[in-house]
N, C-alpha and C. Protein backbone atom coordinates (compact mmCIF):
# COMPACT_ATOMS: atom_id res chain seq x y z
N UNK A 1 29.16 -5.27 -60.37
CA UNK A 1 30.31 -5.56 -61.19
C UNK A 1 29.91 -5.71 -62.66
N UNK A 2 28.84 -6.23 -62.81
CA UNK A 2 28.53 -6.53 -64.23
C UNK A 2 27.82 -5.45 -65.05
N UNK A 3 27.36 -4.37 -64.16
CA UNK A 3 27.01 -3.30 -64.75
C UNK A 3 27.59 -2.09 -65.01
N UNK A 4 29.21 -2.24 -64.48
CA UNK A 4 30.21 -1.54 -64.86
C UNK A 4 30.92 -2.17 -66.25
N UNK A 5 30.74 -3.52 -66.10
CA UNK A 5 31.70 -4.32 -67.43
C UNK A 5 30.32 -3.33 -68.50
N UNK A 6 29.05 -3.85 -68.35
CA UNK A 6 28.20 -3.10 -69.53
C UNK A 6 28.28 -1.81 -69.84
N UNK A 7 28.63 -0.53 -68.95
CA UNK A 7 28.78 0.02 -69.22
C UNK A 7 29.75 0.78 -70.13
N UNK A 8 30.79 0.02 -69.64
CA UNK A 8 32.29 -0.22 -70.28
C UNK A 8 31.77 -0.02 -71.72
N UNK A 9 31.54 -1.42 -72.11
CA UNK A 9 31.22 -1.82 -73.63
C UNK A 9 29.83 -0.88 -74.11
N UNK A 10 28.93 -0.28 -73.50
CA UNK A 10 28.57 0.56 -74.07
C UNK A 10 29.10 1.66 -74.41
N UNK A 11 30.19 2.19 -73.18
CA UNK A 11 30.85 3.26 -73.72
C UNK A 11 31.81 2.82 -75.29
N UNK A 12 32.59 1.59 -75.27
CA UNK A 12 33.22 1.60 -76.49
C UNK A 12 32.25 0.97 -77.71
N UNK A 13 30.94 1.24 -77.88
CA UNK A 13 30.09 0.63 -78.71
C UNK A 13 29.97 2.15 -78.66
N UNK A 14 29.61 3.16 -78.48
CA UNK A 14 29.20 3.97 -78.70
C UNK A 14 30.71 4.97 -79.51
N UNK A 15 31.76 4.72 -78.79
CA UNK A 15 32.60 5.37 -79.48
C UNK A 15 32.87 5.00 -80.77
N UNK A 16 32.67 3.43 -81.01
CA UNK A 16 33.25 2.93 -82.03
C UNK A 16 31.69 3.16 -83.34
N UNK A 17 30.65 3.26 -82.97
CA UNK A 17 29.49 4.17 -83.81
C UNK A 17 30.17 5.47 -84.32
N UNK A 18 30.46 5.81 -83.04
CA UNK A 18 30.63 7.64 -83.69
C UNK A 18 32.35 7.48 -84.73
N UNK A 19 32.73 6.22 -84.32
CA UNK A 19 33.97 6.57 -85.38
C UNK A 19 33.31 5.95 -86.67
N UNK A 20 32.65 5.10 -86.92
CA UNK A 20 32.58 4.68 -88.32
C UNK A 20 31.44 5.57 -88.94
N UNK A 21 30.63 6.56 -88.53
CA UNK A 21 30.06 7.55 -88.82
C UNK A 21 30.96 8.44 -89.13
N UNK A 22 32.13 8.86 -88.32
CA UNK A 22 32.72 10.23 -88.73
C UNK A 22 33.47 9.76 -89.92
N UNK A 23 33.90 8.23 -90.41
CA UNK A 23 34.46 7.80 -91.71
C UNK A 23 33.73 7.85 -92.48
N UNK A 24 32.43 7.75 -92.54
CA UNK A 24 30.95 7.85 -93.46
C UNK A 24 30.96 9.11 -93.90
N UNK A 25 30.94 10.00 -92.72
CA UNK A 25 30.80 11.42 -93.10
C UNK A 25 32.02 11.93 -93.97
N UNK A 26 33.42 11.36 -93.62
CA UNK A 26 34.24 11.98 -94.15
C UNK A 26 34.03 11.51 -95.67
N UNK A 27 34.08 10.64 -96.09
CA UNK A 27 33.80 9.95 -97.37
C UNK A 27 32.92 10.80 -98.19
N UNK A 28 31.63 11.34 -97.32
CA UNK A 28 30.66 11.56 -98.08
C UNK A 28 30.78 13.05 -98.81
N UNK A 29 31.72 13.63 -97.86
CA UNK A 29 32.32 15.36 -98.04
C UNK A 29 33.50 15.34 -99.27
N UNK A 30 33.98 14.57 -99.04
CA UNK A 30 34.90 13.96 -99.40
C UNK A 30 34.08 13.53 -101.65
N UNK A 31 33.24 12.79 -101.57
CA UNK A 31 32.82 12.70 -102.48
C UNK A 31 31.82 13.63 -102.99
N UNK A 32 31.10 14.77 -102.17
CA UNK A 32 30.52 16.00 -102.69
C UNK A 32 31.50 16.70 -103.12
N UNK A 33 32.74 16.87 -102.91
CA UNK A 33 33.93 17.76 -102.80
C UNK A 33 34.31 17.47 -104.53
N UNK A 34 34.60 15.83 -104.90
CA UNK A 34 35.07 15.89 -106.27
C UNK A 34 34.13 15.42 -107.34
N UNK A 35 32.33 15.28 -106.54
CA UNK A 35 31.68 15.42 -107.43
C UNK A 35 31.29 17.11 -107.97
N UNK A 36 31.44 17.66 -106.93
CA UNK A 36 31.31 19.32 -107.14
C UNK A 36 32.60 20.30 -108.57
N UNK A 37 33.39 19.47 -107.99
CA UNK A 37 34.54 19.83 -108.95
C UNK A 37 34.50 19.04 -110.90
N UNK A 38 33.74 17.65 -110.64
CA UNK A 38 33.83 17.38 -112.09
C UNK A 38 32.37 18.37 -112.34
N UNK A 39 31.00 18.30 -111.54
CA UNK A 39 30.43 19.25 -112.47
C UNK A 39 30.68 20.46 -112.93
N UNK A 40 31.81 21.12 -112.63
CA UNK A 40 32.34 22.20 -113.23
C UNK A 40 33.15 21.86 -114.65
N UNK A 41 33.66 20.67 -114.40
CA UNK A 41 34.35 20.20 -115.68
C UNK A 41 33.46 19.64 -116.80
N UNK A 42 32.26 19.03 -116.42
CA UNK A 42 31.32 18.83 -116.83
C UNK A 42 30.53 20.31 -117.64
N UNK A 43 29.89 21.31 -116.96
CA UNK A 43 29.67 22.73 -117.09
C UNK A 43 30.64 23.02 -118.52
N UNK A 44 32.09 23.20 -118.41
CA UNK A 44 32.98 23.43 -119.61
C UNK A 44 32.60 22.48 -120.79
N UNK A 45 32.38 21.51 -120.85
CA UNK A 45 31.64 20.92 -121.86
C UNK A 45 31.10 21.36 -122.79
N UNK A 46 29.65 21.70 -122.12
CA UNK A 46 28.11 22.25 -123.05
C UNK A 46 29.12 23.29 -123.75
N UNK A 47 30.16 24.24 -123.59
CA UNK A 47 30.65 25.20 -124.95
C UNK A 47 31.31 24.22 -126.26
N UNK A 48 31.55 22.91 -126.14
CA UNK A 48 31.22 22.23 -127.08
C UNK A 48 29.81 22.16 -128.23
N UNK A 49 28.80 22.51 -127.47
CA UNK A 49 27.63 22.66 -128.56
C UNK A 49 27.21 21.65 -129.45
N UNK A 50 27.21 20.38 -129.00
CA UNK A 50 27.27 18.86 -129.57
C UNK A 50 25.88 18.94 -129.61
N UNK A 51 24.98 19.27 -128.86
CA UNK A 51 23.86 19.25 -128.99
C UNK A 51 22.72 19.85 -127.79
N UNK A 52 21.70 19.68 -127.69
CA UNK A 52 20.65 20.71 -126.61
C UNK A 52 21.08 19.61 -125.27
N UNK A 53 20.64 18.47 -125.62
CA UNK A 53 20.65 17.79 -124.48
C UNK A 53 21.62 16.77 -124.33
N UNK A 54 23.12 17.14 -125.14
CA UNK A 54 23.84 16.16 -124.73
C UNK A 54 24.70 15.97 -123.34
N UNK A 55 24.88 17.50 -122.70
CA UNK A 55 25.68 17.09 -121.85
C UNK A 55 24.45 17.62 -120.39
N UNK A 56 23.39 18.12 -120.67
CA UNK A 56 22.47 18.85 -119.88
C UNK A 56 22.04 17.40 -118.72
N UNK A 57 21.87 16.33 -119.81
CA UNK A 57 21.38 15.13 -118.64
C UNK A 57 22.37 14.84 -117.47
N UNK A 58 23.83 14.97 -117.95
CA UNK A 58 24.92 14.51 -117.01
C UNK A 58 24.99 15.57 -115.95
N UNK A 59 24.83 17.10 -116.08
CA UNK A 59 24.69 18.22 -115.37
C UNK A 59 23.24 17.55 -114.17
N UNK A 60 22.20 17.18 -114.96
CA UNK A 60 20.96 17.23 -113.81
C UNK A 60 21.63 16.34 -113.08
N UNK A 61 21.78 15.30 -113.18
CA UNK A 61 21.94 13.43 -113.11
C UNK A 61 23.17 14.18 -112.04
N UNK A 62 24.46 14.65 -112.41
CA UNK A 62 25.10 15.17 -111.26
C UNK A 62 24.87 15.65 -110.19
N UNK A 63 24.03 16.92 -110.38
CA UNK A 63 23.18 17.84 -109.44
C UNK A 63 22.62 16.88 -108.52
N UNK A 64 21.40 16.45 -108.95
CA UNK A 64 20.67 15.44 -108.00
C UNK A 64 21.46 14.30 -107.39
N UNK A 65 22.24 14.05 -107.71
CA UNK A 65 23.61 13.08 -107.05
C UNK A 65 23.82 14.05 -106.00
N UNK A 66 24.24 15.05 -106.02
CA UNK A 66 25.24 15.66 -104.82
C UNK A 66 23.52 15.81 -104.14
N UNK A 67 22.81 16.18 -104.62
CA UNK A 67 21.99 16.29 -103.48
C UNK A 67 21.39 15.40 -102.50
N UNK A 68 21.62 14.12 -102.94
CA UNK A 68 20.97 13.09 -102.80
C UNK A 68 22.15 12.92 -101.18
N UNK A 69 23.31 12.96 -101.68
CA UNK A 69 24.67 12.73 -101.07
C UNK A 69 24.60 14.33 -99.53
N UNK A 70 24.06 15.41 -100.30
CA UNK A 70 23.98 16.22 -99.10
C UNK A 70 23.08 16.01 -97.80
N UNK A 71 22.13 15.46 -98.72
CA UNK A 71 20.71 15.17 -97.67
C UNK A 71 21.43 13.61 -96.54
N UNK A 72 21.93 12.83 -97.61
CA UNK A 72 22.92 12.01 -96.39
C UNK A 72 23.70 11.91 -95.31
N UNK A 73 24.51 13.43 -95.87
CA UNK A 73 25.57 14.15 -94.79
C UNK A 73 24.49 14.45 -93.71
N UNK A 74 23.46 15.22 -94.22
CA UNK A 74 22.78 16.15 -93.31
C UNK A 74 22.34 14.83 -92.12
N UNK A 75 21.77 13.90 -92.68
CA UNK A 75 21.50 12.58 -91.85
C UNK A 75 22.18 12.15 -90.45
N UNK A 76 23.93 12.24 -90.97
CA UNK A 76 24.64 11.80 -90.31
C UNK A 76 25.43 12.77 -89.44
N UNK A 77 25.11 14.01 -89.75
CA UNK A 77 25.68 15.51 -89.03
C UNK A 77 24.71 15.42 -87.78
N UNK A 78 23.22 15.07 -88.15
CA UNK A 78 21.66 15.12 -86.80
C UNK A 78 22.34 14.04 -85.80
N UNK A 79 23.01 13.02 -86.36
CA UNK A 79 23.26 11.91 -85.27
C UNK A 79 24.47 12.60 -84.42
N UNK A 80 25.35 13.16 -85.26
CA UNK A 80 26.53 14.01 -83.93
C UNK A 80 25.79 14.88 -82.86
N UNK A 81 24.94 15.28 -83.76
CA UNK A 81 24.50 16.02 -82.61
C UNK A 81 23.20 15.40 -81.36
N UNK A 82 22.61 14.56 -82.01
CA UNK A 82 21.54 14.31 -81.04
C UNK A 82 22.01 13.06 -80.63
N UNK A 83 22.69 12.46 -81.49
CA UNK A 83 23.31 10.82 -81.34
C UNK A 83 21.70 9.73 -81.33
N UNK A 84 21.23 10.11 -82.33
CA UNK A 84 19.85 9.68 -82.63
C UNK A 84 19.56 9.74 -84.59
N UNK A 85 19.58 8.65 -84.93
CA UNK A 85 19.46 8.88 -86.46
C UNK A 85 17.68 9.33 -86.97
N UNK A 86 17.86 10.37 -87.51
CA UNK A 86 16.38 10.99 -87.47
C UNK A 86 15.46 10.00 -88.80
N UNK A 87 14.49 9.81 -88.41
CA UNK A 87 13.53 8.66 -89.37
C UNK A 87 13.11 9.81 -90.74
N UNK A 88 13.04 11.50 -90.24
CA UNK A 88 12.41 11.66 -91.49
C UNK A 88 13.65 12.34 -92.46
N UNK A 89 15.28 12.25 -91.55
CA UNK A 89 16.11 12.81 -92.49
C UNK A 89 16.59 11.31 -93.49
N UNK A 90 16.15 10.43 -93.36
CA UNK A 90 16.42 9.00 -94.27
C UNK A 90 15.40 8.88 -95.35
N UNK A 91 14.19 9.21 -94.41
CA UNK A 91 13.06 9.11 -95.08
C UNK A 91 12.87 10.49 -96.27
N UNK A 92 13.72 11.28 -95.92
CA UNK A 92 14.17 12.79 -96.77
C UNK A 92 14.95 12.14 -98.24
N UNK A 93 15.96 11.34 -97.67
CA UNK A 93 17.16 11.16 -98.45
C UNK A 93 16.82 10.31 -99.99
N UNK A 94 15.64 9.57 -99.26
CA UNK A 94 15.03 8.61 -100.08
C UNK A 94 14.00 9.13 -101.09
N UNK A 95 13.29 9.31 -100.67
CA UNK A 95 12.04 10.70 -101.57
C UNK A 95 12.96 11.04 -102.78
N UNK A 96 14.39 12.18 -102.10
CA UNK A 96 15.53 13.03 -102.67
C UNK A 96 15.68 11.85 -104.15
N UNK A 97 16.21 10.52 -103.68
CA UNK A 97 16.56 9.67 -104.53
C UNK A 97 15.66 9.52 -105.60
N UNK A 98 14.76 8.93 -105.01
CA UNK A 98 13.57 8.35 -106.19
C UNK A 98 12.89 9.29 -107.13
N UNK A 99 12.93 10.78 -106.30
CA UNK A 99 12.80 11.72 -107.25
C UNK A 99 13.68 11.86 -108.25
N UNK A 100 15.36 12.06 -107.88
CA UNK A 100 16.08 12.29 -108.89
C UNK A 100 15.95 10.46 -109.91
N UNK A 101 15.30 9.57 -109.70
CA UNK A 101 15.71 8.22 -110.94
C UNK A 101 14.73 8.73 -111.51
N UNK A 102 13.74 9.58 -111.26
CA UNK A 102 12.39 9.45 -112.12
C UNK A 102 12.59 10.40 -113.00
N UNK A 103 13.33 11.61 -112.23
CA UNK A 103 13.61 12.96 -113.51
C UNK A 103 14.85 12.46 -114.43
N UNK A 104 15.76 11.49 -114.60
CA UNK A 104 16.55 11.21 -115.02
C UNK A 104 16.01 10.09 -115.50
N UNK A 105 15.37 9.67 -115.85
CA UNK A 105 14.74 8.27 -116.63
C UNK A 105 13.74 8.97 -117.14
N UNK A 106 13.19 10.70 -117.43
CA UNK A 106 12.16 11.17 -118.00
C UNK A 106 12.72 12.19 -118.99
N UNK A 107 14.15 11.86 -117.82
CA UNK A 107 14.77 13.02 -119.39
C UNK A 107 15.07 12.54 -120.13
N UNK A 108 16.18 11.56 -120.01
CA UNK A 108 16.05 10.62 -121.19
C UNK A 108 15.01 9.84 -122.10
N UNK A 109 13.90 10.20 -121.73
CA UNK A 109 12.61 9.21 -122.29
C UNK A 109 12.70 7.65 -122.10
N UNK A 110 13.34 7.10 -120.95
CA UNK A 110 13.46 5.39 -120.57
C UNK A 110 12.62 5.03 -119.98
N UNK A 111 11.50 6.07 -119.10
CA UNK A 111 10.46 5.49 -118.27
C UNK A 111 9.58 4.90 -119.36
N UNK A 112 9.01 3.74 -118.34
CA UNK A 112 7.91 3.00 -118.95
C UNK A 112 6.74 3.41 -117.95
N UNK A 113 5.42 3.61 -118.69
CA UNK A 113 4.46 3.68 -117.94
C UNK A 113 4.32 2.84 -116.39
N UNK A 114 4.91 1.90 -116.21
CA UNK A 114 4.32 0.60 -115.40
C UNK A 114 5.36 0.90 -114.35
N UNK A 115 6.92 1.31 -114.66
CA UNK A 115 7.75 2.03 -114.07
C UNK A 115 7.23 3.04 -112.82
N UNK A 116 7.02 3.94 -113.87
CA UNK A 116 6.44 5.30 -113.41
C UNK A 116 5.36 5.25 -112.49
N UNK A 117 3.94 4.18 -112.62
CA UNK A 117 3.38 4.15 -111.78
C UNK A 117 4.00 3.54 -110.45
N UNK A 118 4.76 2.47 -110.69
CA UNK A 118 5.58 2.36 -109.18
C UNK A 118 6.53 2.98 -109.07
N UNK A 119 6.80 3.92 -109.36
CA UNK A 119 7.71 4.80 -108.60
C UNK A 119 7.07 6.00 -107.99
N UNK A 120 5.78 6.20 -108.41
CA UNK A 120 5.20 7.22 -108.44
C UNK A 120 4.14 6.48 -107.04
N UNK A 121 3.95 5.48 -107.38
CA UNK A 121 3.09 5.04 -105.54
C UNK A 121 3.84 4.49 -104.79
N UNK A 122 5.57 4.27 -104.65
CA UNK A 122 6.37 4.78 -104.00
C UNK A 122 6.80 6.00 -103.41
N UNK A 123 6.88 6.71 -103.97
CA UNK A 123 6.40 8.13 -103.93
C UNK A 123 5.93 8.32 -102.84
N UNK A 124 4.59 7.99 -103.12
CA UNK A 124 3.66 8.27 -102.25
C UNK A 124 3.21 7.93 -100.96
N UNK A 125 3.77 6.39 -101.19
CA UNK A 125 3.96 6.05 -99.47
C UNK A 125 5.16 6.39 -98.81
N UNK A 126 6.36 6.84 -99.43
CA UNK A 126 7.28 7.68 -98.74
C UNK A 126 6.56 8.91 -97.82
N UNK A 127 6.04 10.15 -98.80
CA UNK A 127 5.47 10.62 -98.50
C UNK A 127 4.32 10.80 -97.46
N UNK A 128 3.53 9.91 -97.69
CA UNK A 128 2.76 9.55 -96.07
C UNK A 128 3.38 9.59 -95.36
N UNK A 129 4.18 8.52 -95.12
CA UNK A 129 5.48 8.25 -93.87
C UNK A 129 6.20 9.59 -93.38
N UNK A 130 6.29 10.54 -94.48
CA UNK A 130 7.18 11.52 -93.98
C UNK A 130 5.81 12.67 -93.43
N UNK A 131 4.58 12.15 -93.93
CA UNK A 131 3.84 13.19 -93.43
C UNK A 131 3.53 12.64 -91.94
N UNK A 132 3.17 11.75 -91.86
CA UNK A 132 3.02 10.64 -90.42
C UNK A 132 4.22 10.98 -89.63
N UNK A 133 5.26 10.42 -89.77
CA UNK A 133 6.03 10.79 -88.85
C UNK A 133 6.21 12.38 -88.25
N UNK A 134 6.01 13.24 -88.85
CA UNK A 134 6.17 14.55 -88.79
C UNK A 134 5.14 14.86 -87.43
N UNK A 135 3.89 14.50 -88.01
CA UNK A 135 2.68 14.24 -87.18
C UNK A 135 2.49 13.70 -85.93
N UNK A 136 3.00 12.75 -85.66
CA UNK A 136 3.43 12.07 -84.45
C UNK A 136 4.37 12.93 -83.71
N UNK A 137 5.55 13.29 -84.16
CA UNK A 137 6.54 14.07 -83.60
C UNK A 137 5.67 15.32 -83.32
N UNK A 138 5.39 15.91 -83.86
CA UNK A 138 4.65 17.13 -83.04
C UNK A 138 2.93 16.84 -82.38
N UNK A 139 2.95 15.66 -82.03
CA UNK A 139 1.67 15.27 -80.95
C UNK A 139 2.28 14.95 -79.65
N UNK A 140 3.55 14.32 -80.24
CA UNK A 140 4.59 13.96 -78.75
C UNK A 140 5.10 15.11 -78.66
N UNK A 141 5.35 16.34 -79.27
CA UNK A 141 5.89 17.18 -78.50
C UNK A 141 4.67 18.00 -77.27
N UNK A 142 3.83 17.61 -78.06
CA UNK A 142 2.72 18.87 -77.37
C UNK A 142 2.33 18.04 -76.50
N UNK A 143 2.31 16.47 -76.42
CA UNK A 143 1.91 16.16 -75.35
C UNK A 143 2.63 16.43 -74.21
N UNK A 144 4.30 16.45 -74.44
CA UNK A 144 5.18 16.69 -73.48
C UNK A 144 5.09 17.95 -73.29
N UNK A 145 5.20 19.09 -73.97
CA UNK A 145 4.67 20.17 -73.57
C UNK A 145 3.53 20.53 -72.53
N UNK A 146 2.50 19.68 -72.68
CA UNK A 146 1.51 19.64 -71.64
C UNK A 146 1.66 19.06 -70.55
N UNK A 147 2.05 17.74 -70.44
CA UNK A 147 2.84 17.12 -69.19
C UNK A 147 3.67 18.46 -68.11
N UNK A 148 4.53 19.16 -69.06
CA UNK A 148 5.54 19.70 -68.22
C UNK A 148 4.52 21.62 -67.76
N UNK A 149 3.80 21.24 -68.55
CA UNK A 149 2.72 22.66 -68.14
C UNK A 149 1.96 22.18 -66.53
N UNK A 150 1.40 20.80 -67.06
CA UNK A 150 0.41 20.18 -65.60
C UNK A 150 1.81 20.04 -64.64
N UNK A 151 3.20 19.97 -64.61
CA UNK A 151 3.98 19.95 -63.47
C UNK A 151 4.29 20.92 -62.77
N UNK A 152 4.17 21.71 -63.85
CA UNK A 152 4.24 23.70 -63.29
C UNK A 152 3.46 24.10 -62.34
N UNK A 153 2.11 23.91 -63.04
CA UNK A 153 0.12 24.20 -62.19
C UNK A 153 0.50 22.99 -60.89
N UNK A 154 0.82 22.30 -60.63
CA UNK A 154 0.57 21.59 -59.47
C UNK A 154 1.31 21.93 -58.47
């Protein structure tokens, strides 16, 4: 009896995940959609000719926004499908980020040396992590690959 009540509530814990994800997702399309549209309005600008880099920072600074925002979607599209949130599409999203504060605090000339080095050995232990995890995932695949080879041979 009590493992039908759990199941129950796992089933509506699980539905009620996939609904506040598909509101996440919608939001997030939703905000690529009219960030996509002002950088075009943005784009009409620069024929103003105010200057080299006046409206060029808001163009990058945009760009790397939606990307930052696509690599998110992409995050939350892996969970519809596998219903598993992937460690290196977060660990993607994040890299995505910290890259775009560093090129946008370099275009402007705001980085400070002391900045830059921690963002930059942030960086880098992102990076491990995304090289590590990668690594692991394809040792567990091949181990399972081999498992299911020795079930074949026997």
């Amino acid at each position: 009896m009590s493992k039908s009540i759990s199941q129950k509530i796992k089933v509506y814990f699980d539905k009620s995940v996939d609904l506040v994800f598909a509101v996440i997702l919608v939001f997030i399309i939703l905000g690529t959609a009219i960030g996509t549209a002002q950088l075009f309005v943005t784009t009409w600008k620069l024929l103003a000719f105010e200057g080299i880099t006046g409206h060029y920072i808001d163009i990058i600074a945009d760009v790397l926004t939606l990307y930052v925002l696509i690599e998110l979607s992409r995050s939350l599209v892996e969970y519809f499908n596998s219903h598993k949130l992937r460690f290196t599409s977060i660990v993607d999203a994040a890299i995505v980020f910290v890259l775009r504060e560093i090129l946008i605090a370099l275009f402007k000339h705001e980085m400070k040396p002391e900045m830059l080095y921690a963002l930059s050995l942030f960086l880098l232990v992102l990076g491990a992590i995304r090289v590590a995890s990668l690594l692991v995932y394809r040792h567990e695949k091949a181990m399972a690959d081999n498992s299911g080879r020795d079930v074949e041979n026997a």
